[in-house]
N, C-alpha and C. Protein backbone atom coordinates (compact mmCIF):
# COMPACT_ATOMS: atom_id res chain seq x y z
N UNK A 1 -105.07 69.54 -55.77
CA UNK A 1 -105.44 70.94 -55.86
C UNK A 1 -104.42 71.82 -55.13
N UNK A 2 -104.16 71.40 -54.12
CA UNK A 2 -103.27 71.83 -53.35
C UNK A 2 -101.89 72.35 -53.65
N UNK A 3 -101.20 71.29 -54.19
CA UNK A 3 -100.02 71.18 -55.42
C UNK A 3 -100.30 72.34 -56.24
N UNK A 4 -101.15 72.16 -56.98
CA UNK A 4 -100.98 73.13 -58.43
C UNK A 4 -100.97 75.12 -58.12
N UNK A 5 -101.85 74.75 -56.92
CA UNK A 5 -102.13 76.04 -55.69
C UNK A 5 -100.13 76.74 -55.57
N UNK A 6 -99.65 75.41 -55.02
CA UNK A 6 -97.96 75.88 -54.88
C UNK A 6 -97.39 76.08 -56.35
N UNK A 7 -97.90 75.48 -56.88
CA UNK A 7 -97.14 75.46 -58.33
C UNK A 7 -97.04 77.03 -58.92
N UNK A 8 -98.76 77.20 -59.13
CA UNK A 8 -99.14 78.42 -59.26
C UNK A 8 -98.32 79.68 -58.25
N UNK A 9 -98.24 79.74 -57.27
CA UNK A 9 -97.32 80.76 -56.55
C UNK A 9 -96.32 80.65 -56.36
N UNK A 10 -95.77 79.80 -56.68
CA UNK A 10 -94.07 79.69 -57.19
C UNK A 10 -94.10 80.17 -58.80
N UNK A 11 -94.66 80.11 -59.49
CA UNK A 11 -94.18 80.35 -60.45
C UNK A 11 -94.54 82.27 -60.51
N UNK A 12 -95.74 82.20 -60.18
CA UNK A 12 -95.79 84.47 -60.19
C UNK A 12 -94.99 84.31 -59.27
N UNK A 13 -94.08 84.34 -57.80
CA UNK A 13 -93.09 84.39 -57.49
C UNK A 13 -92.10 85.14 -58.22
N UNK A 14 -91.43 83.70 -58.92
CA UNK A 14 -90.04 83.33 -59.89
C UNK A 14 -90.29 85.01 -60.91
N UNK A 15 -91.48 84.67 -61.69
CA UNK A 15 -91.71 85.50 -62.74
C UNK A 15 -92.42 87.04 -62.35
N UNK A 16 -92.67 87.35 -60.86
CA UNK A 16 -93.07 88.57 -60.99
C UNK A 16 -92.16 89.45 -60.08
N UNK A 17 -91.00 89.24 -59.38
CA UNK A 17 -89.69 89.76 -58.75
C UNK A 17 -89.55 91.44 -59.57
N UNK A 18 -89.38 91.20 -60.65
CA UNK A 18 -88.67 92.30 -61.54
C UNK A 18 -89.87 93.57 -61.23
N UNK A 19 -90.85 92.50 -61.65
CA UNK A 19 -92.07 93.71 -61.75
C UNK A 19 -92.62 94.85 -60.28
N UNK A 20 -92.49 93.58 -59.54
CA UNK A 20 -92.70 94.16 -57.86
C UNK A 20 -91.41 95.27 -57.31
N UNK A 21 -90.62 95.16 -57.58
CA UNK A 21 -89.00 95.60 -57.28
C UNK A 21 -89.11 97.21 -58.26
N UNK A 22 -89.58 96.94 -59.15
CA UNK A 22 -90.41 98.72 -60.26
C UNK A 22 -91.01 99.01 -59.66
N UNK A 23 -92.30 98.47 -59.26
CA UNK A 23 -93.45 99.05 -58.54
C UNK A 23 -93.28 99.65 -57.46
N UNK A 24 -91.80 99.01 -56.21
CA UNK A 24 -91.39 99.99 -55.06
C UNK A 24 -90.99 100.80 -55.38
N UNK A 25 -90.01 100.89 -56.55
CA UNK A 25 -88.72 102.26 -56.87
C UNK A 25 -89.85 103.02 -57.04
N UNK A 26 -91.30 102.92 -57.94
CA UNK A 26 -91.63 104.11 -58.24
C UNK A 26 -92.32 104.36 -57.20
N UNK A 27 -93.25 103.84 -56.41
CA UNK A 27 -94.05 104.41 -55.75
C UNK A 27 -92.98 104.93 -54.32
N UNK A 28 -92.06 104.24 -54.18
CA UNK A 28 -91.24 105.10 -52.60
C UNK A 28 -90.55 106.48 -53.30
N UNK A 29 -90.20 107.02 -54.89
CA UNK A 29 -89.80 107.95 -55.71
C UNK A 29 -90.58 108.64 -55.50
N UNK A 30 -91.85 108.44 -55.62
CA UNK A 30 -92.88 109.68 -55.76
C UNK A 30 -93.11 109.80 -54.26
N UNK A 31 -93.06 109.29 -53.25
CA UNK A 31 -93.21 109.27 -51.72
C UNK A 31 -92.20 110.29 -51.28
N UNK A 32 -91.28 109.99 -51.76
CA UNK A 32 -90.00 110.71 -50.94
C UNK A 32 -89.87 111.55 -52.08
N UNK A 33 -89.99 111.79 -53.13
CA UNK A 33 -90.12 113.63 -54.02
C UNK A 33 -90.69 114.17 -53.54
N UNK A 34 -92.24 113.69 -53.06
CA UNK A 34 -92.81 114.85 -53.20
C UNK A 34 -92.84 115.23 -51.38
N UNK A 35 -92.22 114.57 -50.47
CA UNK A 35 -92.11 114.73 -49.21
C UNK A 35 -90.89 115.70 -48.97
N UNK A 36 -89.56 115.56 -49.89
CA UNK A 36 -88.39 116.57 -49.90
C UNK A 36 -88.99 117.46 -50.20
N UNK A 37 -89.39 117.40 -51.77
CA UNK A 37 -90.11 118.88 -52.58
C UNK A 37 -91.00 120.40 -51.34
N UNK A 38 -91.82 119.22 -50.39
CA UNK A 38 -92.47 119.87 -49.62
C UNK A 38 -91.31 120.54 -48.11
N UNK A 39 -90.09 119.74 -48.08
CA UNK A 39 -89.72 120.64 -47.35
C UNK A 39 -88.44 121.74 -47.34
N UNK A 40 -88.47 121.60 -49.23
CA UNK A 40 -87.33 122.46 -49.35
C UNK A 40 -88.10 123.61 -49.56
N UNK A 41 -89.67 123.57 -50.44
CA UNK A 41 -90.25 124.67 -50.61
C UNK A 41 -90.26 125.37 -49.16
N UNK A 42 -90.61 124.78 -48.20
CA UNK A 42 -91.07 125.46 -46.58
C UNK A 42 -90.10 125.80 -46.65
N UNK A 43 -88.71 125.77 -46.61
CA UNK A 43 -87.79 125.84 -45.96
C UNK A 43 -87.23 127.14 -47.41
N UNK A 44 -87.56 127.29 -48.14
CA UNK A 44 -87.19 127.95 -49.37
C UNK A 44 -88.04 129.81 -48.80
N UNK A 45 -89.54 129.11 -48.58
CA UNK A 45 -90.55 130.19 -48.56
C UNK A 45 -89.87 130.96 -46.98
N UNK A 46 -89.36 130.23 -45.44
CA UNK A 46 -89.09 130.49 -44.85
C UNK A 46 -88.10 131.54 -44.29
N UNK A 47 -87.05 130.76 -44.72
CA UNK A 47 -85.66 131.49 -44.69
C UNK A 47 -85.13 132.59 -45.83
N UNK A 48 -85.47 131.73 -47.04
CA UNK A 48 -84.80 132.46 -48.18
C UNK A 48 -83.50 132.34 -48.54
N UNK A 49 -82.62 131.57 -47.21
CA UNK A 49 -81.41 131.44 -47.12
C UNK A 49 -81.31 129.71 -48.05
N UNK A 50 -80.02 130.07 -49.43
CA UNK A 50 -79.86 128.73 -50.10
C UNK A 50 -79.32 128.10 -49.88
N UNK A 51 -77.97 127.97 -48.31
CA UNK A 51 -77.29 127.10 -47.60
C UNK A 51 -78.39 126.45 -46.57
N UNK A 52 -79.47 126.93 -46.33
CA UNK A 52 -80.54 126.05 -44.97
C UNK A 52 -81.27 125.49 -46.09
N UNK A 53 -81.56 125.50 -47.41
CA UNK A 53 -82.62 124.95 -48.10
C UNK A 53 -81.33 123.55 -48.47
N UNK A 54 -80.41 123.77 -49.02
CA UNK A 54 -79.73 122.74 -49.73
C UNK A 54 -79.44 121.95 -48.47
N UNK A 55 -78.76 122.39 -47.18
CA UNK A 55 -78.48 121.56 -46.17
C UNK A 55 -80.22 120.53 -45.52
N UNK A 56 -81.32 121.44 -45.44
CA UNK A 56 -82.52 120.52 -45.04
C UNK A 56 -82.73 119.64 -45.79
N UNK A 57 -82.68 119.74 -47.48
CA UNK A 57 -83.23 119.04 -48.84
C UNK A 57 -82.21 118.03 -47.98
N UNK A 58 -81.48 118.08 -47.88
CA UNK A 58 -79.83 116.58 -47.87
C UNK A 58 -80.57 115.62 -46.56
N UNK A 59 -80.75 116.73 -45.85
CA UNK A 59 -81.28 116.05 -44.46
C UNK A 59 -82.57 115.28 -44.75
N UNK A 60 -83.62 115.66 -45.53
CA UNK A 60 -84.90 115.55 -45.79
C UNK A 60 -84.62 113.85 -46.39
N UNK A 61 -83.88 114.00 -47.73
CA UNK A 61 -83.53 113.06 -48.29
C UNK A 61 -83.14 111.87 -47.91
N UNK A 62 -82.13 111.93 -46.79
CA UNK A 62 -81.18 110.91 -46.37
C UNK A 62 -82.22 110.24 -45.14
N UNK A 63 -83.30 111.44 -44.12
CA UNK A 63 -84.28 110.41 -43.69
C UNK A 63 -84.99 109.68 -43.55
N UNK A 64 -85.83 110.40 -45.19
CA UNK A 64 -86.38 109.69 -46.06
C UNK A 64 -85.77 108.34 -46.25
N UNK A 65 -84.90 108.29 -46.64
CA UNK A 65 -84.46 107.17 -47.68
C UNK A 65 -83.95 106.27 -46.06
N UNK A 66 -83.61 106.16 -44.97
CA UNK A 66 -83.69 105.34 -44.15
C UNK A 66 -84.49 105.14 -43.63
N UNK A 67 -85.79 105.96 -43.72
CA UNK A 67 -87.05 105.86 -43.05
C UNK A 67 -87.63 104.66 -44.30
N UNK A 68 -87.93 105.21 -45.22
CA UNK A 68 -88.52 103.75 -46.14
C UNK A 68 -87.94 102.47 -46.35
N UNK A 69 -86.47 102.64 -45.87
CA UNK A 69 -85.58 101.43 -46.20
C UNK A 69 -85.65 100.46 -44.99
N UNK A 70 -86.50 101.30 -43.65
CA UNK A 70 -86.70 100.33 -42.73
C UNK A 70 -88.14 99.51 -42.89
N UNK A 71 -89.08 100.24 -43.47
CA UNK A 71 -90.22 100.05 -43.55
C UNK A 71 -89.95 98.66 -44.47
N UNK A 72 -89.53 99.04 -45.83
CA UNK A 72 -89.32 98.12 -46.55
C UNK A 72 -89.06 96.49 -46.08
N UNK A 73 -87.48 96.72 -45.08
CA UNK A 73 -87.22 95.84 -44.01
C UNK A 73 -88.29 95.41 -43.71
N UNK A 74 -89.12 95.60 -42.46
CA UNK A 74 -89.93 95.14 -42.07
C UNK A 74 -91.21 94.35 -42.79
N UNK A 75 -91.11 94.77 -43.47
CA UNK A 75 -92.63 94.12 -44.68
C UNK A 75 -91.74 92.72 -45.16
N UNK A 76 -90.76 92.97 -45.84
CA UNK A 76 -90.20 91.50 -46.24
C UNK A 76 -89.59 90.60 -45.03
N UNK A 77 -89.06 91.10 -44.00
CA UNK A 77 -89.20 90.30 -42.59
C UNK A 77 -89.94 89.41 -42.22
N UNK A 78 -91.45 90.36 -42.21
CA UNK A 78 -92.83 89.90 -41.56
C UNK A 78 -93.45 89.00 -42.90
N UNK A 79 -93.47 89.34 -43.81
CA UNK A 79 -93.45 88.14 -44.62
C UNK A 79 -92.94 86.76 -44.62
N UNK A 80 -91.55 86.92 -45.00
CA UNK A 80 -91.18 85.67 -44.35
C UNK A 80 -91.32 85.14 -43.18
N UNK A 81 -91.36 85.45 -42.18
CA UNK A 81 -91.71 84.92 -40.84
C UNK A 81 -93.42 84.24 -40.92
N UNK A 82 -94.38 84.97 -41.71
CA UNK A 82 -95.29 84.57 -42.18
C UNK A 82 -95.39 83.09 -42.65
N UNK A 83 -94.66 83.32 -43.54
CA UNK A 83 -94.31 82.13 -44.47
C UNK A 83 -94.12 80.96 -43.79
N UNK A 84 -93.33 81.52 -42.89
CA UNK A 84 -92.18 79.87 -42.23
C UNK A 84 -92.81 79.77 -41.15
N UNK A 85 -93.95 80.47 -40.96
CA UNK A 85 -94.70 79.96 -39.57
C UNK A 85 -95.25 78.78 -40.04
């Protein structure tokens, strides 16, 4: 029973990579749109000025995108360490 148990999760493994790897792009896409979106509008409604909106959007973006890319890190880290415990 045991066996077929590994068999079985090696194989959605092997065969579900592609699908899981879509499922982040979209859901961290819509995370970090609609988290920029919200601070170029503030920053749009605020100033009015289109050099502080385009310079925050860049800033917004680029934290974003290292802020989830650590998170990410960490989840497949702690997984494996999981694993190999």
């Amino acid at each position: 029973m045991k066996k077929s148990l590994y068999k079985r999760d090696r194989f959605i493994e092997k065969h579900n990579k592609g699908a899981s790897l879509f499922k982040d792009f979209i859901l961290g896409g819509q995370d970090g749109l609609v988290n920029v979106l919200g601070i170029i509008l503030g920053l749009a409604i605020g100033t009015g000025d289109i050099k502080v909106v385009i310079i925050g959007g860049l800033a917004a973006t680029f934290a974003e995108s290292v802020s989830m890319g650590a998170v990410a890190h960490n989840i497949v880290t702690r997984f494996l360490l999981k694993i190999l415990a």
